[in-house]
Protein backbone atom coordinates (compact mmCIF):
# COMPACT_ATOMS: atom_id res chain seq x y z
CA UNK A 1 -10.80 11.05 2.98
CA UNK A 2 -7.75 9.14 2.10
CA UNK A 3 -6.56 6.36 4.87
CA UNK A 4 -3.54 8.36 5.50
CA UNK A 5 -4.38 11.90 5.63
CA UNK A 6 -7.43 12.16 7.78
CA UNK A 7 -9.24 15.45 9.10
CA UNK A 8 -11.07 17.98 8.10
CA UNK A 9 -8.13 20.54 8.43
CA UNK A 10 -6.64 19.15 5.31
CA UNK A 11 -9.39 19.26 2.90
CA UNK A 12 -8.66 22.96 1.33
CA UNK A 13 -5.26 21.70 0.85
CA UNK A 14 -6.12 18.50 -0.65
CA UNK A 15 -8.35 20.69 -3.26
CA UNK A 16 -5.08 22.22 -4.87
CA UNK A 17 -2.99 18.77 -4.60
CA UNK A 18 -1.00 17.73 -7.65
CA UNK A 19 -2.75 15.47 -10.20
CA UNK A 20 -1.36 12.26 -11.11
CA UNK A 21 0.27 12.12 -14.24
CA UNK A 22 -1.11 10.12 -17.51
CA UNK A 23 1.71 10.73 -19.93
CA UNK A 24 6.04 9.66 -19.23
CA UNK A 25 8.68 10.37 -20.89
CA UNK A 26 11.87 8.88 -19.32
CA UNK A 27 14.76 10.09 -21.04
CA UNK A 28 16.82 6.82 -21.08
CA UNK A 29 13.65 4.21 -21.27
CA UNK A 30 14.00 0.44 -20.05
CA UNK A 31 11.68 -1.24 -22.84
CA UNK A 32 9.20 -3.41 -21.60
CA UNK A 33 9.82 -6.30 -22.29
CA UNK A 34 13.17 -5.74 -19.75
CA UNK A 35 11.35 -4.39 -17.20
CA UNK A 36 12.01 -6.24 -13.47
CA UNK A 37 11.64 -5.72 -10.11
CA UNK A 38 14.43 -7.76 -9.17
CA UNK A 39 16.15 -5.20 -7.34
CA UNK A 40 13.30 -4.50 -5.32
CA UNK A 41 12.64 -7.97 -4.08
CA UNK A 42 16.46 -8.55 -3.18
CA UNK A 43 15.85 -5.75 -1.12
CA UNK A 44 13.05 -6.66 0.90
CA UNK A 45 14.30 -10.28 0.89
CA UNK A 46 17.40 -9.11 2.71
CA UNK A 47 15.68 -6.43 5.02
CA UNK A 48 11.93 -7.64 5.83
CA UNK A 49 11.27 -10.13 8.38
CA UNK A 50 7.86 -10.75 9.19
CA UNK A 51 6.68 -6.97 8.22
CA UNK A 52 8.79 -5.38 10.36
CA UNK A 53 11.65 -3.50 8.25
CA UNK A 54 15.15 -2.82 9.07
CA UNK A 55 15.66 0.85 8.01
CA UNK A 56 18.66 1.22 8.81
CA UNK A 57 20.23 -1.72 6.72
CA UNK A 58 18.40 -0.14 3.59
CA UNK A 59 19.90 2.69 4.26
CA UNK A 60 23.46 1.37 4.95
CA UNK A 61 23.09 -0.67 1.61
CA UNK A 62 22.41 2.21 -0.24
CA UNK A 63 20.89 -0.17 -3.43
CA UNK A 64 17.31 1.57 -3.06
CA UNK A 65 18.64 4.26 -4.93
CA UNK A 66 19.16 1.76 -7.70
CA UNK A 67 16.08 1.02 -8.16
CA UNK A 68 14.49 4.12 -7.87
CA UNK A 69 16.52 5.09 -10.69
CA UNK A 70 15.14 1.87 -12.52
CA UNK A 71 11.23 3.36 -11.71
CA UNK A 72 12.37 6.32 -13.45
CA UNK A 73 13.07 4.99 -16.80
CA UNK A 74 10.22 3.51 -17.12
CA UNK A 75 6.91 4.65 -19.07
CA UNK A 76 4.22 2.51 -17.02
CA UNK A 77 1.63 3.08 -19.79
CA UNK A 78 3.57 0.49 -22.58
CA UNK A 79 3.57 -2.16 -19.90
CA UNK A 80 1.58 -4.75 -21.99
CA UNK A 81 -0.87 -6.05 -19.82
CA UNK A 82 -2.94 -5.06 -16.99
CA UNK A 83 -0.99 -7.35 -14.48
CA UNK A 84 2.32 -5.95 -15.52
CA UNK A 85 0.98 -2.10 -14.79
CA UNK A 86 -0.51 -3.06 -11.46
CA UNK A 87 2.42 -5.13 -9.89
CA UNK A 88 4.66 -2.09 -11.00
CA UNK A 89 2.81 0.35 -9.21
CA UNK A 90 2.44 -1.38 -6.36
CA UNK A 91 5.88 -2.19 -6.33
CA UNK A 92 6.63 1.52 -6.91
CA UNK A 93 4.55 2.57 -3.93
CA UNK A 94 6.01 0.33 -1.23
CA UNK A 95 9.64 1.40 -2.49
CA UNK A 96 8.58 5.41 -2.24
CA UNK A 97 6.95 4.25 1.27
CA UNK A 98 10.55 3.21 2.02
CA UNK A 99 12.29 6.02 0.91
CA UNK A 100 10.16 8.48 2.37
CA UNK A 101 11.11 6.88 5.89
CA UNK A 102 14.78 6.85 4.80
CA UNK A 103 14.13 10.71 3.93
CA UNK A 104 12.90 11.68 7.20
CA UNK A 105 9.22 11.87 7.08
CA UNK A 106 6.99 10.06 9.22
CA UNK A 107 3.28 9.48 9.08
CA UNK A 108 3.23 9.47 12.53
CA UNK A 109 0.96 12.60 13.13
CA UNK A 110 -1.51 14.61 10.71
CA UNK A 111 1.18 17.51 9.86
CA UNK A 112 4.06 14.20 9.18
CA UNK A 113 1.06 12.45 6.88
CA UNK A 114 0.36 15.11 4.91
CA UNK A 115 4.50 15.61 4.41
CA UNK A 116 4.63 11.91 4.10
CA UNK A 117 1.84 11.18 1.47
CA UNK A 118 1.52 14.71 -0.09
CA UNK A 119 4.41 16.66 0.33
CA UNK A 120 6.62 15.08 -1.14
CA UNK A 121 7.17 14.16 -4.77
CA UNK A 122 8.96 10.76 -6.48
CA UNK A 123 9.47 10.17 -9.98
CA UNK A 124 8.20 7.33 -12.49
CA UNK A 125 9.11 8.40 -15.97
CA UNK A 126 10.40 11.21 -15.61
CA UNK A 127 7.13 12.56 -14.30
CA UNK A 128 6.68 13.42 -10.54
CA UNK A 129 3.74 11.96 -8.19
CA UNK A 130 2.99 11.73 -4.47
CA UNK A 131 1.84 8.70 -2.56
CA UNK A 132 -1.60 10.18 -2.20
CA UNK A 133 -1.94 10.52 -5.93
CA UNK A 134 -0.35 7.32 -6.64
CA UNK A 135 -3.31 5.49 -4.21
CA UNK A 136 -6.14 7.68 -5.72
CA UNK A 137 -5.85 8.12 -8.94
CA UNK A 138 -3.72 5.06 -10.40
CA UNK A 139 -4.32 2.38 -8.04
CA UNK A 140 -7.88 3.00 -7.39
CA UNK A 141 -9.28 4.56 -9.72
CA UNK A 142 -7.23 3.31 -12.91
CA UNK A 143 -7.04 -0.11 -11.54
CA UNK A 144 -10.46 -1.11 -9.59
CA UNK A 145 -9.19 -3.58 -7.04
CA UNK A 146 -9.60 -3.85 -3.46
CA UNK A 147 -7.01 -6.54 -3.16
CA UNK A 148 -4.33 -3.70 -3.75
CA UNK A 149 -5.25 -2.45 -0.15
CA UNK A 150 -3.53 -4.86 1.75
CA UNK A 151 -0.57 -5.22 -0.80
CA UNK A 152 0.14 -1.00 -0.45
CA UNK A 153 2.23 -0.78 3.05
CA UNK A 154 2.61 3.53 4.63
CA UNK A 155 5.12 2.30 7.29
CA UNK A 156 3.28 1.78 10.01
CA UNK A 157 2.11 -1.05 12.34
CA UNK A 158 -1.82 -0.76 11.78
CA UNK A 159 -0.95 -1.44 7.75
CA UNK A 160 -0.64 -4.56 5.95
CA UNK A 161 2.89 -6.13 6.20
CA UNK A 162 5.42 -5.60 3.95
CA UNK A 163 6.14 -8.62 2.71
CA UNK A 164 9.98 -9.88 1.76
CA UNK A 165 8.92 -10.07 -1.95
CA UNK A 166 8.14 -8.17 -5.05
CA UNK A 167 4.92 -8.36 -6.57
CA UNK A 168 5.39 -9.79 -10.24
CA UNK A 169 2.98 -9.71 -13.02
CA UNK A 170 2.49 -13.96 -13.40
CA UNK A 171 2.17 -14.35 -9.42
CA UNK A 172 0.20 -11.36 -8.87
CA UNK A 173 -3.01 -12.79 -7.89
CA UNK A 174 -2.07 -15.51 -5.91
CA UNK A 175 -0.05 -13.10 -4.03
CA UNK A 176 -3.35 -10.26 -3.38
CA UNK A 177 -5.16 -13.35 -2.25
CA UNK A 178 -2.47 -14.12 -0.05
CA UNK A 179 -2.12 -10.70 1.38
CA UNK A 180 -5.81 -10.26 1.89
CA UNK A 181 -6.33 -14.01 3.74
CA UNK A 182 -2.74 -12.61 5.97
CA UNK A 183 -4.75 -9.15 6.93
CA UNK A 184 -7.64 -10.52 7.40
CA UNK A 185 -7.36 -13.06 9.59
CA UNK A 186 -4.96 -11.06 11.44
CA UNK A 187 -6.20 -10.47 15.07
CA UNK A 188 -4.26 -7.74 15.56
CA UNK A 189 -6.04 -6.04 12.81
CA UNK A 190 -9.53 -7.27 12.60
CA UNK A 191 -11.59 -9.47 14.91
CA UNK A 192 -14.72 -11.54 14.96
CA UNK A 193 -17.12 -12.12 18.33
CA UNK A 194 -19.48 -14.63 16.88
CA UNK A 195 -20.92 -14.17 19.97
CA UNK A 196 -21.78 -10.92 20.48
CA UNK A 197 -22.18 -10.92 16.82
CA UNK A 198 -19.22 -8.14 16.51
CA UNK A 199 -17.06 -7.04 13.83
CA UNK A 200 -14.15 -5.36 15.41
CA UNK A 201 -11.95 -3.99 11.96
CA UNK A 202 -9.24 -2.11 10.49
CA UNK A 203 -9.90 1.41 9.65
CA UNK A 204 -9.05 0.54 6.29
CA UNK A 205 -12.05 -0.94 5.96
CA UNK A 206 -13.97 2.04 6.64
CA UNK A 207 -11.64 4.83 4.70
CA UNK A 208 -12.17 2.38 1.38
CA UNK A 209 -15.99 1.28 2.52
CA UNK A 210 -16.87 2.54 -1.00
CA UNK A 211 -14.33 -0.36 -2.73
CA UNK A 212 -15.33 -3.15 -0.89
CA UNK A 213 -18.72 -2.82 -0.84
CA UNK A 214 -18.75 -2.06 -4.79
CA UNK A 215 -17.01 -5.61 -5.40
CA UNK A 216 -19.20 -7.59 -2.55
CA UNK A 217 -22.06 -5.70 -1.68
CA UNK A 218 -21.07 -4.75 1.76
CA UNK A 219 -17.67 -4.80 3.82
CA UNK A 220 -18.44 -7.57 5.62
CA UNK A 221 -19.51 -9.86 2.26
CA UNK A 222 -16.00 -9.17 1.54
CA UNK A 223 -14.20 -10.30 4.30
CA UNK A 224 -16.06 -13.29 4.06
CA UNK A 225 -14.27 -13.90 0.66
CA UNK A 226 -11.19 -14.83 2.71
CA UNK A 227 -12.17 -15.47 6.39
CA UNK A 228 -10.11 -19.30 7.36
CA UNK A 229 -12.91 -20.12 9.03
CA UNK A 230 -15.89 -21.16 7.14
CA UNK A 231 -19.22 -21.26 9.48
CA UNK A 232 -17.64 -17.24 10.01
CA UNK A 233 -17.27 -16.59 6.11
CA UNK A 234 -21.09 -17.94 6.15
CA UNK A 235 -21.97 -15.45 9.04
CA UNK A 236 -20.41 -12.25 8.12
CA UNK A 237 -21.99 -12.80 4.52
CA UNK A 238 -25.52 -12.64 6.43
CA UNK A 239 -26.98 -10.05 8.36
CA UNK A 240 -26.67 -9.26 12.23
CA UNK A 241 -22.91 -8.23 12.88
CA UNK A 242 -22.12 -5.19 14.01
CA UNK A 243 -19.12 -3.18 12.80
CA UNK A 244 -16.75 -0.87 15.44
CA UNK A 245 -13.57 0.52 14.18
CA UNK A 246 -10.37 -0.65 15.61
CA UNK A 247 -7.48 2.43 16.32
CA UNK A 248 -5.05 2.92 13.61
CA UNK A 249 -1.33 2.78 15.06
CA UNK A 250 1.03 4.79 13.23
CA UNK A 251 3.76 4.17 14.59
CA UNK A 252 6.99 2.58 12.19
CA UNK A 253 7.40 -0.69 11.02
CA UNK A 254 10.25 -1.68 11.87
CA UNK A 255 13.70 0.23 13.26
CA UNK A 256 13.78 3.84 12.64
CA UNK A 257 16.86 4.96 10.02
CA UNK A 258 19.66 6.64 11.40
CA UNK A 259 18.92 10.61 12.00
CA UNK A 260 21.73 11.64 9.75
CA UNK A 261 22.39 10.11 6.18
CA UNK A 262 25.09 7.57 6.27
């Protein structure tokens, strides 16, 4: 099951979801080569500090609309290069994650994540797609790269931070290295008794087992990719630890947006 949806109640529901679509059509394109995400880092520059986000500036401002317009005029698929695709969907993702709190739905309990992830539809291209679809079927499976889990943020404390930047295509992977080392090495969301010989980690780690352990061999052999500490990175890529699963907090990011629209 997806990080965010969670439970067996959902899985007949899941089966008839919406499939993410392969084909846009935006009826006033941007071309390519014009394609930015400008407006979404003066955004988060003005309204992110330290992952926690200030809802109800973005929705005072009222420029998210902008570029949510910008998303849909553009066909994803004529991005030229495989960096330029990725950092726009990512980019797309954390903006619909922001909207979605400006529209009222929360992930904060299994009916509000499957409203928040499934339920509701954004559009790229003139083409509509969920969050769920947009984490399945593009990011994962069009993409292959664990590194996008701690760049995709659902509003909540227990995910990665939104950071007070857009990804772009030349600095893309310095920045998923630099997200990863930030999560990882978070205490709040994963921790190490070298002792005890206990990995205490993220849930994300365990809904996306399959993803890390395809790129390192296990979950822990990834970690170790970006652990600080060194004599850890050379534990955790040996034998012995012992993984438990940390509780996932739900609860917002940052200052809840005003009940009514401004």
């Amino acid at each position: 099951m997806s990080r965010w949806i969670g439970g067996a109640l959902l899985v007949v529901t899941l089966a008839g979801c919406s499939i993410a679509p392969r084909t846009f059509q935006p009826s006033d394109p941007i071309a390519p080569d014009l394609v930015s995400h400008q407006a979404w880092d003066r955004i988060v520059q003005a309204h992110v500090r330290d992952g926690q986000v200030d809802y109800p500036a973005i929705q005072a401002a009222g420029t998210l609309d902008g570029y949510m317009n910008e998303l849909n005029r553009i066909d994803p698929t004529r991005l030229p290069r495989r960096q330029d695709q990725l950092a726009f969907w990512i980019n797309a993702y954390n903006a619909f994650a922001v909207n979605g709190i400006l529209d009222h739905y929360s992930p904060m309990t299994l009916w509000g994540r499957y409203r928040y992830f499934i339920g509701r539809d954004y559009q790229v291209g003139c083409a509509t797609i969920n969050l769920y679809d947009l984490e399945r079927q593009v990011l994962i499976e069009q993409f292959h790269e664990p590194l996008i889990h701690f760049a995709i943020v659902c509003a909540s404390t227990s995910c990665p931070k939104l950071q007070p930047w857009a990804y772009q295509p030349e600095q893309l992977d310095r920045q998923l290295v630099q997200v990863a080392k930030a999560f990882i090495n978070d205490p709040s969301r994963n921790r190490f008794d070298r002792t005890q010989k206990v990995a205490a980690l993220s849930m994300i780690f365990q809904w996306f087992e399959k993803d890390f352990a395809g790129a390192a061999g296990s979950v822990l052999a990834y970690i170790a990719r970006y652990v600080d500490d060194p004599d850890l990175a050379k534990d955790l890529a040996q034998p012995g630890y012992r993984i438990e699963y940390l509780d996932y907090d739900w609860s917002l990011n940052g200052i809840a947006p005003s009940p009514h629209d401004s």
